[in-house]
Protein backbone atom coordinates (compact mmCIF):
# COMPACT_ATOMS: atom_id res chain seq x y z
CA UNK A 1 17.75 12.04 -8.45
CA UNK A 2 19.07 9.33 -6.42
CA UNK A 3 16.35 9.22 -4.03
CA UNK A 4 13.79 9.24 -7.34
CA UNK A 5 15.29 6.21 -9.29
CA UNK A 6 14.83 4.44 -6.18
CA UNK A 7 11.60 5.20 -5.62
CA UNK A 8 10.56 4.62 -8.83
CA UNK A 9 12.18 1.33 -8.94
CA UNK A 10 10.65 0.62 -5.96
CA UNK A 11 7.13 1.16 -7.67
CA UNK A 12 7.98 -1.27 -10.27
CA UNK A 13 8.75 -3.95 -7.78
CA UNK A 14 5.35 -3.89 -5.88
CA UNK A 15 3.28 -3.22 -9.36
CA UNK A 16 5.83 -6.33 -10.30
CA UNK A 17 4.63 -8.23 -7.34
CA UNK A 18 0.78 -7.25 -7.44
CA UNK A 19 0.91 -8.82 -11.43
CA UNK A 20 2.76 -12.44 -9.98
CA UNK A 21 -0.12 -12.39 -7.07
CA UNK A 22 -3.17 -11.91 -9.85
CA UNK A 23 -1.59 -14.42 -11.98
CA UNK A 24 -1.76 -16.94 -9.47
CA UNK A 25 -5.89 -16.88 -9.75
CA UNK A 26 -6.94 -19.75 -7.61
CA UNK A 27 -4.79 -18.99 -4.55
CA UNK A 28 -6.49 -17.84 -1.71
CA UNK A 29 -5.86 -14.26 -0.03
CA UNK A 30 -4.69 -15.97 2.58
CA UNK A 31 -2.13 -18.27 1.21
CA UNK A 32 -0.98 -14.99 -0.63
CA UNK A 33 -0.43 -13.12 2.22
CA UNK A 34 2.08 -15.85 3.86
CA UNK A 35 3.99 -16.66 0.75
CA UNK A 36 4.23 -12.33 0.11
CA UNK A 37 5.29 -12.01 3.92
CA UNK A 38 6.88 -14.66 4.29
CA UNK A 39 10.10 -14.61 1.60
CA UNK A 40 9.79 -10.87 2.02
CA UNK A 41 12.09 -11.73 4.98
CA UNK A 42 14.90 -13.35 2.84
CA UNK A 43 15.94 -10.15 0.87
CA UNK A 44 15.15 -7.33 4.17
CA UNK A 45 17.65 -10.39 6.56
CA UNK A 46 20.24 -11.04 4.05
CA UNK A 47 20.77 -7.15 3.54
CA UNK A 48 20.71 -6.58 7.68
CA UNK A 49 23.20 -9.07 7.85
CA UNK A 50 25.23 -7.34 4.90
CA UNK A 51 24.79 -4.47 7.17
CA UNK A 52 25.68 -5.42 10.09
CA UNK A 53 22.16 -4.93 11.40
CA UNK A 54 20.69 -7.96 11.91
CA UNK A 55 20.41 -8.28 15.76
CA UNK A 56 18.61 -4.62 15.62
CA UNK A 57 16.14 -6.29 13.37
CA UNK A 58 14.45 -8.21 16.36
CA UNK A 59 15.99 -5.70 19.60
CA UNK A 60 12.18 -3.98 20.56
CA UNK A 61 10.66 -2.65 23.72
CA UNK A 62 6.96 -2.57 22.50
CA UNK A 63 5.97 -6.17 21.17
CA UNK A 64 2.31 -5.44 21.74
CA UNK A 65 2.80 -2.61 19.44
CA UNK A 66 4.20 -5.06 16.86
CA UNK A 67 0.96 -7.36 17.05
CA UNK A 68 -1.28 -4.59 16.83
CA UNK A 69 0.27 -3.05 13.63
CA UNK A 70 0.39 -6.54 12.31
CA UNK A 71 -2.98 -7.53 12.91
CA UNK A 72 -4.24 -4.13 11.09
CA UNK A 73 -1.61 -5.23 8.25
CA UNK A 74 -2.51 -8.23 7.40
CA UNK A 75 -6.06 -7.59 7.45
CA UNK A 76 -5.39 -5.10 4.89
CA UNK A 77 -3.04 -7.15 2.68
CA UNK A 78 -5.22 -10.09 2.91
CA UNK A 79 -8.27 -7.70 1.70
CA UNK A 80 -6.28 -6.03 -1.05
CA UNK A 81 -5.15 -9.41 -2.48
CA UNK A 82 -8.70 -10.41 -2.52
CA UNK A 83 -9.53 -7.42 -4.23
CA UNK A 84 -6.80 -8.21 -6.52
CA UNK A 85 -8.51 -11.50 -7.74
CA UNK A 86 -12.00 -10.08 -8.52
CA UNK A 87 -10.92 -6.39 -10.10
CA UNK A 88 -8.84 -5.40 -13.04
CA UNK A 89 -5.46 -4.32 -11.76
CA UNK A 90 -5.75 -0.85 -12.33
CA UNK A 91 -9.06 -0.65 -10.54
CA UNK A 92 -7.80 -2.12 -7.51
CA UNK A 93 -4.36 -0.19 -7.82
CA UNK A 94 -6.33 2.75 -8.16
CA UNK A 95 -8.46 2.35 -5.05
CA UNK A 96 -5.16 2.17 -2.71
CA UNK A 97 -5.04 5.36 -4.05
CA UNK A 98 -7.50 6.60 -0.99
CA UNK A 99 -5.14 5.72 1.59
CA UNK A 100 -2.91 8.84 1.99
CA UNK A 101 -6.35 10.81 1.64
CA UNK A 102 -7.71 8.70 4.56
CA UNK A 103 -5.09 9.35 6.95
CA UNK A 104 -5.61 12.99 6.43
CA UNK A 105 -9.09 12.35 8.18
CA UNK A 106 -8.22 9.40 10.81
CA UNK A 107 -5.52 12.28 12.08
CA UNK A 108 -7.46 14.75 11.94
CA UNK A 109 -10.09 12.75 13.91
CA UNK A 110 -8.35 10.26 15.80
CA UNK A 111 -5.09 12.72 16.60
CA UNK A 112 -6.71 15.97 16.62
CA UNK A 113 -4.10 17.00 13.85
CA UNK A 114 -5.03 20.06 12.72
CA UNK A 115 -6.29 20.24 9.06
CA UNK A 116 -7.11 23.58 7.48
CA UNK A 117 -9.44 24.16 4.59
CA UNK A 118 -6.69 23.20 1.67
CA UNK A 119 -6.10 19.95 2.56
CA UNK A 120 -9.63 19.04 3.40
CA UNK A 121 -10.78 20.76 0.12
CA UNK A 122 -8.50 18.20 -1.45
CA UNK A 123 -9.83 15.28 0.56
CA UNK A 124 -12.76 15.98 -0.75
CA UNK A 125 -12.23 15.83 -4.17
CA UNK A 126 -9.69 12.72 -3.71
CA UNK A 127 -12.77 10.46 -2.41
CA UNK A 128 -14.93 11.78 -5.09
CA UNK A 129 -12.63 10.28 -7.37
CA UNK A 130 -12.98 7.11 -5.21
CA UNK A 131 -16.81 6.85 -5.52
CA UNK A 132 -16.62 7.82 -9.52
CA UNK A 133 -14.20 4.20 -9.43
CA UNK A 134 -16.77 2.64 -7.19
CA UNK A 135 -20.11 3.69 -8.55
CA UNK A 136 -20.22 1.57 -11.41
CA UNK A 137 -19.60 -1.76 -9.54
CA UNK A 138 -21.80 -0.83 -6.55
CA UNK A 139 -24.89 -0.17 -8.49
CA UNK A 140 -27.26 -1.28 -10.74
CA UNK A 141 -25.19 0.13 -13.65
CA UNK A 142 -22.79 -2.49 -13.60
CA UNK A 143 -25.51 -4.72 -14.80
CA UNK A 144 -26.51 -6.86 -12.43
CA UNK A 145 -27.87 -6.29 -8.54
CA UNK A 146 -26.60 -3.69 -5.99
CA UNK A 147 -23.15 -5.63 -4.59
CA UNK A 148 -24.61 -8.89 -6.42
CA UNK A 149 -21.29 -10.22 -8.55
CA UNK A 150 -17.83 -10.88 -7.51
CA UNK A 151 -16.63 -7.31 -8.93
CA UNK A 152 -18.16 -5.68 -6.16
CA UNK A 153 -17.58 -7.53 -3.84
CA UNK A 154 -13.30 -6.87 -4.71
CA UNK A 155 -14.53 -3.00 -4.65
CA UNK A 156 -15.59 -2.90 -1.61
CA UNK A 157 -12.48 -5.35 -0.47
CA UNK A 158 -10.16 -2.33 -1.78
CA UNK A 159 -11.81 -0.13 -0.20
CA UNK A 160 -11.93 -1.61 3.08
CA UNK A 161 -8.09 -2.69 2.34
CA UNK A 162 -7.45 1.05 2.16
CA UNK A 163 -9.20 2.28 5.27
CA UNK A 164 -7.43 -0.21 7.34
CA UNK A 165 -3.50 0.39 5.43
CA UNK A 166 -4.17 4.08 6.58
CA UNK A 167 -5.15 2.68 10.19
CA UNK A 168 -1.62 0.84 9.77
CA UNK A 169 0.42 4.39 9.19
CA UNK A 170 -0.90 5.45 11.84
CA UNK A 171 0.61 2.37 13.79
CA UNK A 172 3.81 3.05 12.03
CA UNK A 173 3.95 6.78 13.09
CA UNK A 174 3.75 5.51 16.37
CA UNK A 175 5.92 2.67 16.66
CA UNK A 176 8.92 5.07 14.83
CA UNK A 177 9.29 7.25 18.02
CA UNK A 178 10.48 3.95 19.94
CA UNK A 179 11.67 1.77 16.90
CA UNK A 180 14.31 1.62 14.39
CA UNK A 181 12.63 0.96 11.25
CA UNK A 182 14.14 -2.77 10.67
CA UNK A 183 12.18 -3.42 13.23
CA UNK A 184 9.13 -2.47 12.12
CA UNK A 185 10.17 -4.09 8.67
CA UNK A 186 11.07 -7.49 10.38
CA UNK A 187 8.16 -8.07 13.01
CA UNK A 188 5.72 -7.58 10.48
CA UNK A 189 6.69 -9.46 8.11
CA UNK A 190 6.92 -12.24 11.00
CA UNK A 191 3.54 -11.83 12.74
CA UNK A 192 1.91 -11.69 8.96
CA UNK A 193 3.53 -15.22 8.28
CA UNK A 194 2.01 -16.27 11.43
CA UNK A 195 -1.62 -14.57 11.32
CA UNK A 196 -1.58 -16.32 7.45
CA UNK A 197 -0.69 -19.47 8.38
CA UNK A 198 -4.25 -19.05 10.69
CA UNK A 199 -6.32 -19.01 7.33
CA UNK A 200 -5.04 -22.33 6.55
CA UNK A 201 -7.87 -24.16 7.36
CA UNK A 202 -10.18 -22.10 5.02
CA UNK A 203 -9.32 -23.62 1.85
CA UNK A 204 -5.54 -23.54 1.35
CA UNK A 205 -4.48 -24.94 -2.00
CA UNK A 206 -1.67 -27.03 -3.35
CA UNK A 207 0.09 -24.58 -5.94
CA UNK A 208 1.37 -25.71 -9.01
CA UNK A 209 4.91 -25.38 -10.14
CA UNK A 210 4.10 -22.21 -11.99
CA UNK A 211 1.91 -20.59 -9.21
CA UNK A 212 4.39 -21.80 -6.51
CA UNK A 213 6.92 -19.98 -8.44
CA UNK A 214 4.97 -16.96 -9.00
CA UNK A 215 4.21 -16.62 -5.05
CA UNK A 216 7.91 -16.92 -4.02
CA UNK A 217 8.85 -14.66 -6.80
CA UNK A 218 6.50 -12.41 -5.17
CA UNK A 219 7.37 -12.36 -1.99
CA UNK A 220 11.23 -12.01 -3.21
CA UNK A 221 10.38 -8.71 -4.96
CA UNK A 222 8.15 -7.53 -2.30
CA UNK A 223 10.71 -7.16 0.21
CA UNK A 224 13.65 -5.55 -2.27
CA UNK A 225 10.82 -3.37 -3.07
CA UNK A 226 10.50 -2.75 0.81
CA UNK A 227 14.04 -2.19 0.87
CA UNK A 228 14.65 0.79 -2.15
CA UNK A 229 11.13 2.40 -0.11
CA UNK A 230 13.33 2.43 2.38
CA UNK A 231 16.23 3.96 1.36
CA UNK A 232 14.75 6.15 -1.45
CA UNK A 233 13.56 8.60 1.70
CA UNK A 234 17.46 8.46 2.55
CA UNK A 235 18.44 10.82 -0.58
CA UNK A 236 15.51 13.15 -0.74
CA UNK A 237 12.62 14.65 0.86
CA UNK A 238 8.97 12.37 1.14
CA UNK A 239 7.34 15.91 -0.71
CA UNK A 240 9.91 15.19 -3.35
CA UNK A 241 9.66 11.43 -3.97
CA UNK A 242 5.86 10.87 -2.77
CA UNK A 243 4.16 11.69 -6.34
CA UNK A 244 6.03 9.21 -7.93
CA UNK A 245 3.92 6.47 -6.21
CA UNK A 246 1.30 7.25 -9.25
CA UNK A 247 3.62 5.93 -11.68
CA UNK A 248 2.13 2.69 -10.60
CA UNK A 249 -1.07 3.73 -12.27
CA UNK A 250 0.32 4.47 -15.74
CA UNK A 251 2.21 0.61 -15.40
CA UNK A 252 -0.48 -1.38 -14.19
CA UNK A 253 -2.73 -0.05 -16.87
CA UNK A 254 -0.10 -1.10 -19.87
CA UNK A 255 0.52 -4.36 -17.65
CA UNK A 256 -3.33 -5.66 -16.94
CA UNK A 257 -3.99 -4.27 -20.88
CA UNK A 258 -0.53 -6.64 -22.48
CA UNK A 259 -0.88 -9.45 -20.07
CA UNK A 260 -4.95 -9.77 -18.86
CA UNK A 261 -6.77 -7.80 -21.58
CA UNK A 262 -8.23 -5.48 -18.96
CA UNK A 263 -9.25 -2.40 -21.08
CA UNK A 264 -9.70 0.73 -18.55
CA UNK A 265 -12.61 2.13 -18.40
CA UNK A 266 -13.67 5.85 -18.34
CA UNK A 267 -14.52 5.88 -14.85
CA UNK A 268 -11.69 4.44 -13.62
CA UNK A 269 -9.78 6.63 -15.73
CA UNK A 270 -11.48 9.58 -14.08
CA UNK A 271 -11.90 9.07 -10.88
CA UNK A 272 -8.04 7.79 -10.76
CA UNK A 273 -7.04 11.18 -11.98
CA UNK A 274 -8.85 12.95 -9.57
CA UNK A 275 -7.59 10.85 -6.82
CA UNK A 276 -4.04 11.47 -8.53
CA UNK A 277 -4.80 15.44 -8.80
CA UNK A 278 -5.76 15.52 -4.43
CA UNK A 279 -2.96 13.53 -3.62
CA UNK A 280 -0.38 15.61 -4.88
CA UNK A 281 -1.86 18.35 -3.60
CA UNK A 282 -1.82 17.29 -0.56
CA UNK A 283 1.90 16.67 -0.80
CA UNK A 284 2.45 19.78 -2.02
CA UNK A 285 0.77 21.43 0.42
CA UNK A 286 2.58 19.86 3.55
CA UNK A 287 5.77 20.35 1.30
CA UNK A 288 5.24 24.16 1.30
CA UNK A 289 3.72 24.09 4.44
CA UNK A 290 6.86 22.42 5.90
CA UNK A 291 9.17 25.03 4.23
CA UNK A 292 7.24 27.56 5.99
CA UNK A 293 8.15 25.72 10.12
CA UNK A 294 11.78 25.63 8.31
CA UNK A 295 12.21 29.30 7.84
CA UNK A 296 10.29 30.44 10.91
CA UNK A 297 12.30 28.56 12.90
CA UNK A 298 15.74 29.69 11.25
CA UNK A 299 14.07 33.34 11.57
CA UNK A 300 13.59 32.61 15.58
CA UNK A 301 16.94 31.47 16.26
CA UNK A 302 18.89 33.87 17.71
């Protein structure tokens, strides 16, 4: 239960932070990026240091690693922010949806993981849900040309945001045979402060009070959020506390509904639930699937 509550509280902290970000409206993705990265760093160092764990933060034998994990990162943020300020937030929420389904097939592809019938079955069905989202801003059914207005433009920036925050798992999964996790934790927040501050020169704007306060705040919750993801996977099993990354769907439906009038639509609605429905599947199929190595190894030891 532990491990749940944190989870969960965890959600609420990055559909927290996702609301500040959209509320900003005129800040570029860019700026976004630094100002989420960048105060991240205040919440994940002061806890090291509460720890005890601060030099571990920035002890690592693969910096290359590091740059390449951040490089994939930030493109992805930087995209998903975007998408943020041309889609309702339920629509873009939704889409990020695709990213546990995509690293099914970039394993299966790029790792030769095996993947039997189930899981791909459930694939399937997961990026169906994707295009029922999609289809009504990519086409002429949205009322106006194929990828002509600005809400199609943020689908296909989710999208894309999604494709490359699967490529960045698989960057993760690497980096944790070598790396303690604050490391991970602390080098990307770094080289995504640095890769922002790159985008300065393409239109950077002077916040206002209110929007200056909204991107710190942002930030600040982003990285406690980082933090209870983190230790939520201390008290229970992922299989057991993965599903309960869909509450986010559920809140940033009541929050873009109470705070910017975005009504969900029937599509989204849809196609969210079907993404929902293959996801935890999925989880429930590596969960059982898992239980299965468990007991045939306990049934091989002598």
């Amino acid at each position: 239960m532990r491990g749940i509550v944190l989870k969960i509280t965890s959600v609420c902290c990055f559909v927290v932070m996702a609301t500040m970000l959209k509320a900003t409206q005129t800040i570029p993705p860019g700026e976004m990026v630094f100002f989420r990265a960048f105060f991240a760093m205040v919440p994940v160092l002061a806890y090291l240091a509460w720890k005890r764990r601060l030099s571990h933060a920035f002890a690592t034998r693969r910096p290359l690693g590091h740059i390449v994990r951040g490089l994939v990162g930030v493109a992805s943020m930087g995209l998903g922010f975007f998408a943020l300020t041309r889609l309702p937030l339920p629509e873009a929420t939704a889409i990020t949806y695709a990213t546990p389904l995509l690293i099914v097939i970039f394993s299966a592809v790029l790792l030769n993981e095996r993947v039997h019938i189930f899981r791909w079955t459930a694939v399937i069905f997961g990026l169906v849900g994707v295009v029922i989202i999609l289809w009504p801003r990519l086409t002429v059914f949205s009322g106006g040309e194929v990828l002509g207005d600005a809400e199609a433009v943020g689908a296909i920036g989710a999208l894309m945001a999604a494709i490359l925050s699967a490529f960045a798992v698989l960057q993760v999964r690497n980096l944790v045979q070598t790396e303690r996790t604050e490391t991970i934790v602390t080098y990307f927040f770094l080289s995504a402060s640095f890769l922002a501050l790159l985008t300065l020169p393409f239109g950077w704007v002077m916040p206002t009070p209110e929007q200056a306060a909204l991107l710190i705040g942002a930030g600040f919750i982003g990285g406690v959020g980082q933090l209870l993801m983190t230790s939520c996977y201390r008290y229970a099993d992922m299989s057991v506390i993965a599903p309960f990354e869909y509450v986010s769907l559920i809140l940033t439906i009541i929050i873009g509904f109470l705070i910017f009038s975005d009504i969900p639509t029937v599509t989204m609605l849809v196609g969210s639930l079907i993404i929902v429905g293959s996801g935890i599947a999925v989880i429930l199929r590596e969960r059982r699937l898992g239980l299965d190595r468990t007991r045939a190894r306990e049934a091989n030891t002598p």
